[in-house]
Protein backbone atom coordinates (compact mmCIF):
# COMPACT_ATOMS: atom_id res chain seq x y z
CA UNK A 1 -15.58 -22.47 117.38
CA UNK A 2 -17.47 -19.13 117.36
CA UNK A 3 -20.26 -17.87 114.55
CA UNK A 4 -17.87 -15.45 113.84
CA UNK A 5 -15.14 -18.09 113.08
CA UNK A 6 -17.58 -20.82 111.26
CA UNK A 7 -18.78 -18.20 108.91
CA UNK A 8 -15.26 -17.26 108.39
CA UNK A 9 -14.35 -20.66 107.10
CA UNK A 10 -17.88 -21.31 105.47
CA UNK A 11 -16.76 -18.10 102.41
CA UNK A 12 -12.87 -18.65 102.60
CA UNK A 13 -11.08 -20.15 99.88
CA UNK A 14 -10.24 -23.61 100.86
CA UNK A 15 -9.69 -25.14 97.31
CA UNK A 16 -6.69 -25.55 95.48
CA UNK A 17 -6.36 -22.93 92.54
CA UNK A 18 -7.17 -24.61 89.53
CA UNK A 19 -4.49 -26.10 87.08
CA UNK A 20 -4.03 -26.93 83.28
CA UNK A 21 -2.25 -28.91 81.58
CA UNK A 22 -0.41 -25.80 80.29
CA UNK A 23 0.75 -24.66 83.82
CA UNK A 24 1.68 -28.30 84.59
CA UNK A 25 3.88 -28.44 81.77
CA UNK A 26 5.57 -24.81 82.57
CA UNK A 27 6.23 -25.89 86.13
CA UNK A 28 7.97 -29.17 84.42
CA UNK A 29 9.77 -27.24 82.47
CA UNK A 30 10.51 -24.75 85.70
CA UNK A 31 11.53 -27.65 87.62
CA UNK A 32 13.87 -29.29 85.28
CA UNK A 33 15.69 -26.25 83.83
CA UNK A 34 16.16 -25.07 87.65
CA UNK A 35 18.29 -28.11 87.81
CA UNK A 36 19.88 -28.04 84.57
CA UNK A 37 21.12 -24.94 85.27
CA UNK A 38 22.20 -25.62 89.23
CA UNK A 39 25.14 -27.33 87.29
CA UNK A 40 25.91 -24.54 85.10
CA UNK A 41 26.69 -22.42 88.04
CA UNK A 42 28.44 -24.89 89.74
CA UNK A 43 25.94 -25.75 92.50
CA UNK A 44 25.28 -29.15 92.20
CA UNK A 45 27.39 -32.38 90.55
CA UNK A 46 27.65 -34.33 87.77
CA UNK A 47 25.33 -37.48 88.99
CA UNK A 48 22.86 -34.66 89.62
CA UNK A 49 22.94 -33.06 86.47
CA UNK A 50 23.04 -36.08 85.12
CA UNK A 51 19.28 -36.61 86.79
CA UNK A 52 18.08 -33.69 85.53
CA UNK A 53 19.26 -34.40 81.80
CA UNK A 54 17.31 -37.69 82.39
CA UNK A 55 14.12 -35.82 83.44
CA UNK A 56 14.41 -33.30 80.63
CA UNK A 57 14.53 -36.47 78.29
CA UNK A 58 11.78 -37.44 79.46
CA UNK A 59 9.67 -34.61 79.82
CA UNK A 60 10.68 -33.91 75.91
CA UNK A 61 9.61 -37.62 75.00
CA UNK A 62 6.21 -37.23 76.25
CA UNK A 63 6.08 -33.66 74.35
CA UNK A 64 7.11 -35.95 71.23
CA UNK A 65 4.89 -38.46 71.73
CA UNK A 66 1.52 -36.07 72.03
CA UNK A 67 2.50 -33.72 69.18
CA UNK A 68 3.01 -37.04 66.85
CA UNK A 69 -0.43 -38.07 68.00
CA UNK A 70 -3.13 -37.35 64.93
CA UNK A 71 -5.74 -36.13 67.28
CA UNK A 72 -2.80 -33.21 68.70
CA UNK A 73 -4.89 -30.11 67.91
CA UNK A 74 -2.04 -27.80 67.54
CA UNK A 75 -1.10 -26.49 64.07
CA UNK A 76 1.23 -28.88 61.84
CA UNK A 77 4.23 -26.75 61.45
CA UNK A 78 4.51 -26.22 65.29
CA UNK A 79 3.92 -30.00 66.24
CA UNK A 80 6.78 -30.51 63.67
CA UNK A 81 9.08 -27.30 65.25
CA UNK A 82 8.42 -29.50 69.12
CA UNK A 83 9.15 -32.34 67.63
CA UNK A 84 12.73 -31.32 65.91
CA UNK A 85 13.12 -29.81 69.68
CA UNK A 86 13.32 -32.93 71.05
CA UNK A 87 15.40 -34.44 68.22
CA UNK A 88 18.05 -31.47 69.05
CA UNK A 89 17.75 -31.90 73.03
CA UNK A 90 18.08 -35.71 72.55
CA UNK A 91 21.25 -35.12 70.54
CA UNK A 92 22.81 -32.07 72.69
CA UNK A 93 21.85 -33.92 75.53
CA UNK A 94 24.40 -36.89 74.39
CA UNK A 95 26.96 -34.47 73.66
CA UNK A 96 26.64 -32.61 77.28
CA UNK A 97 26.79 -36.43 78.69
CA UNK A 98 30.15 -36.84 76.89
CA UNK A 99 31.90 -33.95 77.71
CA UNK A 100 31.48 -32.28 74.28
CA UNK A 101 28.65 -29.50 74.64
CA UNK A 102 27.16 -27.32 77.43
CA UNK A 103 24.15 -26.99 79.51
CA UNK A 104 23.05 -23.51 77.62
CA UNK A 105 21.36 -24.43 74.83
CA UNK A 106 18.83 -26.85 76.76
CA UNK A 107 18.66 -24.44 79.35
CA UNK A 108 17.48 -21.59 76.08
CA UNK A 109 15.08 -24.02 75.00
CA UNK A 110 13.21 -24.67 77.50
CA UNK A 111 13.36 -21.10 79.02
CA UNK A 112 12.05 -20.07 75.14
CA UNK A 113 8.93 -22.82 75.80
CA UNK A 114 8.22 -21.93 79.03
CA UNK A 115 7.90 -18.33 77.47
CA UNK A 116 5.89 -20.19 74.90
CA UNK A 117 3.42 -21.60 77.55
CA UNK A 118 3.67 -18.57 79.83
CA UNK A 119 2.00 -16.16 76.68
CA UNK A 120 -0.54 -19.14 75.76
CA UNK A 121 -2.21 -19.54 79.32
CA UNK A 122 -1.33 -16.84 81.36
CA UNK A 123 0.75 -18.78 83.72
């Protein structure tokens, strides 16, 4: 390796961009409702979307679970607005399982949050 290459490598950027906890939770969100809606367009099958139903469940439990924590800093009435969120996807999500209800309202909701967490941080 050559001075020119060494200092080259000494001033490039060789860490990985910084993340927070918002962008974590938008690329959750990304990932999951990518999936949701694969089966909406007919791209992928049932045992698939049934995965990614499971994954949104999961991803909305945790949500629950922080924003019913006391020491959750955000405001009352929006902890309480998440929370009914995952009430309703819990529910829907049921009905979508048993042939009752689409995809599109889970896929709205979290599109609307990851708009939520988009304006917040910048993502």
């Amino acid at each position: 390796m050559n001075a020119f290459s060494m200092a080259k490598t000494a001033y490039s950027n060789t860490a990985a961009p910084i993340r927070t906890p918002r962008s974590n939770e938008y690329d959750a969100f990304a990932r999951i409702t990518h999936r949701i809606k694969s089966f909406s367009t007919g791209k992928t099958n049932f045992n698939n979307l049934v995965n990614a139903l499971h994954e949104n469940i999961k991803l909305w439990t945790i949500l629950a679970a922080d924003v019913s924590d006391s020491d959750n800093k955000l405001p009352d009435a929006l902890r309480g607005r998440i929370f009914y969120l995952y009430e309703f996807t819990k529910q829907h999500t049921s009905k979508v399982l048993k042939g009752e209800a689409t995809v599109d309202v889970l896929i709205e909701i979290n599109t609307t949050i990851m708009g939520g967490l988009r304006h917040r941080e910048g993502v």
